[in-house]
Protein backbone atom coordinates (compact mmCIF):
# COMPACT_ATOMS: atom_id res chain seq x y z
CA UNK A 1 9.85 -9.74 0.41
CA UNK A 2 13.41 -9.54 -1.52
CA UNK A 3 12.98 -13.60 -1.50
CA UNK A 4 10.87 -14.58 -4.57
CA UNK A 5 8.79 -17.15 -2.47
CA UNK A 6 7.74 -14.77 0.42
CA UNK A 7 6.48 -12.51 -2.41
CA UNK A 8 4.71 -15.50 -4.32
CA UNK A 9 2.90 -16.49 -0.92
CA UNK A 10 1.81 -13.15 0.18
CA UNK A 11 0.58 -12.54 -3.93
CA UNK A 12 -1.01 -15.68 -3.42
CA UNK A 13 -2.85 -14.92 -0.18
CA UNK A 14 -3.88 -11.63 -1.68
CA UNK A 15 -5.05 -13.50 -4.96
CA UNK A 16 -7.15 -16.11 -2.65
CA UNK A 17 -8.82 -12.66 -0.94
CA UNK A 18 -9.56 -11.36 -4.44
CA UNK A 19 -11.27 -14.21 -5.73
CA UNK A 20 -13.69 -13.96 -3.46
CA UNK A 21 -15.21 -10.41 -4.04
CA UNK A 22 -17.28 -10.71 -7.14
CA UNK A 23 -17.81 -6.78 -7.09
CA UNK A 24 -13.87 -6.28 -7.57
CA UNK A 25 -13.77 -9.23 -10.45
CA UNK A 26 -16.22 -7.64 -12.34
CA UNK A 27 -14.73 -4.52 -12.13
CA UNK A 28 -11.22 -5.41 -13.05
CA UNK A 29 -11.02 -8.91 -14.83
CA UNK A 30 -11.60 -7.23 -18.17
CA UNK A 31 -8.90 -4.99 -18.34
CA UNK A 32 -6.67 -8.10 -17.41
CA UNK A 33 -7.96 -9.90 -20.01
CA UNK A 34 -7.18 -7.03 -22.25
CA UNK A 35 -3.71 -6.29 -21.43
CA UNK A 36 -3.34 -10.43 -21.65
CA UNK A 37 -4.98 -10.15 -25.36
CA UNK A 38 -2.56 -7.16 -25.99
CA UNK A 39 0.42 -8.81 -24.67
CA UNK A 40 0.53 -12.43 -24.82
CA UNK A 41 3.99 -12.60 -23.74
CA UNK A 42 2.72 -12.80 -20.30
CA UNK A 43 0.71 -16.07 -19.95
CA UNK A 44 -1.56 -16.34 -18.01
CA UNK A 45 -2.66 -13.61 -15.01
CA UNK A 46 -3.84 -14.02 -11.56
CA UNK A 47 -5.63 -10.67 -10.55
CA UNK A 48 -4.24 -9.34 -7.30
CA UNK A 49 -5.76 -6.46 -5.29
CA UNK A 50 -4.57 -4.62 -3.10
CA UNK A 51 -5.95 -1.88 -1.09
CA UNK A 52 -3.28 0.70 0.78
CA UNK A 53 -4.16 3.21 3.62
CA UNK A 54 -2.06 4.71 6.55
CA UNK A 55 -2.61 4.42 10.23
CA UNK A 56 -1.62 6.90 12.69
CA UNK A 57 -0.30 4.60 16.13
CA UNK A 58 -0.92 7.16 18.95
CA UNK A 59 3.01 7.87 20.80
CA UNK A 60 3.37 9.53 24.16
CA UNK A 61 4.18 13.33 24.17
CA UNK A 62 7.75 14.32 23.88
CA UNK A 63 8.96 17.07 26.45
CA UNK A 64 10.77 18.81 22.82
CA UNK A 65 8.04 21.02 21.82
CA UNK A 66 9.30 21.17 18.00
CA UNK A 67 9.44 17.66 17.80
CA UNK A 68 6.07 17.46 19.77
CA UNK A 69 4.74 19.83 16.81
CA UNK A 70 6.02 17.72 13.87
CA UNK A 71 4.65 14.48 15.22
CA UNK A 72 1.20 15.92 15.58
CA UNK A 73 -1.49 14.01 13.79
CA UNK A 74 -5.19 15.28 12.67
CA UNK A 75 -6.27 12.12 11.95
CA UNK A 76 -6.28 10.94 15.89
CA UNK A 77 -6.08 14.61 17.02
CA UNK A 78 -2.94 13.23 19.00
CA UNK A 79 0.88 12.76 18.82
CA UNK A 80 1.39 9.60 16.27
CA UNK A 81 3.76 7.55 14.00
CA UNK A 82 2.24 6.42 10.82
CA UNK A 83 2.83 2.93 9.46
CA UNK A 84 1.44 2.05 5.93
CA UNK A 85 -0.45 -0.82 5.70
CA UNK A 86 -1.85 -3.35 2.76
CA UNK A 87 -4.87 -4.98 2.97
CA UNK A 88 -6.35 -7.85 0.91
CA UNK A 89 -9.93 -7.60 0.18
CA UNK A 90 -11.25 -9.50 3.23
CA UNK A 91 -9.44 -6.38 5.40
CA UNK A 92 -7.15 -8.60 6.84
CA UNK A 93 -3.62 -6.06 6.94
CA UNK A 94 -1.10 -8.25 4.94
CA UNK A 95 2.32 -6.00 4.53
CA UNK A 96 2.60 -2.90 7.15
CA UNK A 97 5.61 -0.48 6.30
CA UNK A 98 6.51 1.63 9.27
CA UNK A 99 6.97 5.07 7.79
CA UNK A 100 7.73 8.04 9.91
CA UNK A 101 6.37 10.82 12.58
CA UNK A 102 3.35 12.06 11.64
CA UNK A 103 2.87 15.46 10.23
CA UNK A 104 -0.28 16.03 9.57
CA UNK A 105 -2.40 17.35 7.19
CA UNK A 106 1.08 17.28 5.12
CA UNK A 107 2.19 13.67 5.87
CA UNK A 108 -0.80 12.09 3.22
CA UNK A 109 -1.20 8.98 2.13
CA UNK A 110 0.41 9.99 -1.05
CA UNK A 111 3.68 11.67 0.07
CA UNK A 112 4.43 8.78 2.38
CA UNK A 113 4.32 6.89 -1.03
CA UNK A 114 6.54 9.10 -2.87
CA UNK A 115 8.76 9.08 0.16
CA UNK A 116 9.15 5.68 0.03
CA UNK A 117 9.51 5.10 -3.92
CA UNK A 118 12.45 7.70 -3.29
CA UNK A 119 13.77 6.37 -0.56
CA UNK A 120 13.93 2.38 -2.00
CA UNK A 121 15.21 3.86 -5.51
CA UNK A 122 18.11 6.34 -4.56
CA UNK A 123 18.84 3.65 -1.79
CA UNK A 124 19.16 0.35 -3.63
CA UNK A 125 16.51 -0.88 -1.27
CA UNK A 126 15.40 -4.08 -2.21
CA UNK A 127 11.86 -6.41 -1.32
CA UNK A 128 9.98 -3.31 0.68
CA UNK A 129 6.99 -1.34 -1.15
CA UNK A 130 8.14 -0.76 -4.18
CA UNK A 131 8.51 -4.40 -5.02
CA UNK A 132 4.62 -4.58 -3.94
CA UNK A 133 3.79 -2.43 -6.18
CA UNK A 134 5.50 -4.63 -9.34
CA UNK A 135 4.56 -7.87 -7.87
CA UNK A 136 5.84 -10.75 -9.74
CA UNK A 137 5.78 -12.29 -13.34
CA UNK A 138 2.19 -13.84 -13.66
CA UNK A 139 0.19 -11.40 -11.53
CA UNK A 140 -2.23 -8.73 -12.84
CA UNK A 141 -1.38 -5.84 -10.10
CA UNK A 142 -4.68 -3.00 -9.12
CA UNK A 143 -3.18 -0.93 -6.12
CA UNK A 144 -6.18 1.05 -4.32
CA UNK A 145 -4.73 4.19 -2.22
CA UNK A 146 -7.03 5.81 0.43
CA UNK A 147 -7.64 8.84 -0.92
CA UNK A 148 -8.05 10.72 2.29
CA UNK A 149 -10.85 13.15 3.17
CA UNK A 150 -11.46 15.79 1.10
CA UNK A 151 -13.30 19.24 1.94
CA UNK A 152 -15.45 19.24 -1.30
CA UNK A 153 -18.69 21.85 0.31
């Protein structure tokens, strides 16, 4: 994604999946049209959204029992890597990031996140998550992290 065009198609593909859910225009297209009234430096938007969520890919057991340990997953009850994924709005995964060992409950959607922002920042990575996150000049960004189960009763 460090190459302008590979970013503009997959923004585009994503814009093309957000088109088509009225539910999600309705919901966001005024606040682009407010931040375009508010700014009109930046032309004309395309709303892009953009929904994020981790999956935990099931790994054989390793015979190192602290390793074994940190790799455990709740979310499959099993040993697992976790790769973070982006979806468009028709579900269809468009960018998958492959993170790290799973260490469940700690390794959450949102530290993987963090991780990452750290990791591409103190790095000099270039064209991985973080430049997801910005998108390019002429796109109206919503990012929509899983949230996770949460224990509320």
């Amino acid at each position: 994604l460090s190459w302008p065009n590979h970013m503009r198609e997959l923004l585009e593909e994503l814009h093309g999946s957000t088109a088509r859910s009225t539910r999600f225009l309705a919901t966001f297209t005024p606040t682009m049209l407010e931040a375009m009234r508010r700014n009109p430096q930046l032309g004309q938007l395309k709303l892009v959204g953009v929904c994020w969520d981790s999956r935990h890919v099931k790994v054989p057991h390793s015979i190192n029992f602290n390793f074994q340990k940190r790799s455990f997953s709740t979310k499959i009850g099993d040993n697992a890597i976790v790769k973070l994924s982006a979806t468009g709005l028709d579900a269809i995964q468009k960018f998958v990031y492959l993170t790290t060992a799973s260490i469940s409950p700690a390794n959450t959607d949102e530290s993987i996140s963090r991780f990452l922002m750290d990791l591409e920042a103190n790095q000099g990575i270039q064209g991985g998550f973080m430049a997801l996150l910005w998108g390019l000049p002429g796109y109206f960004m919503v990012h929509e992290f899983d949230r996770g189960f949460k224990h509320f009763f």
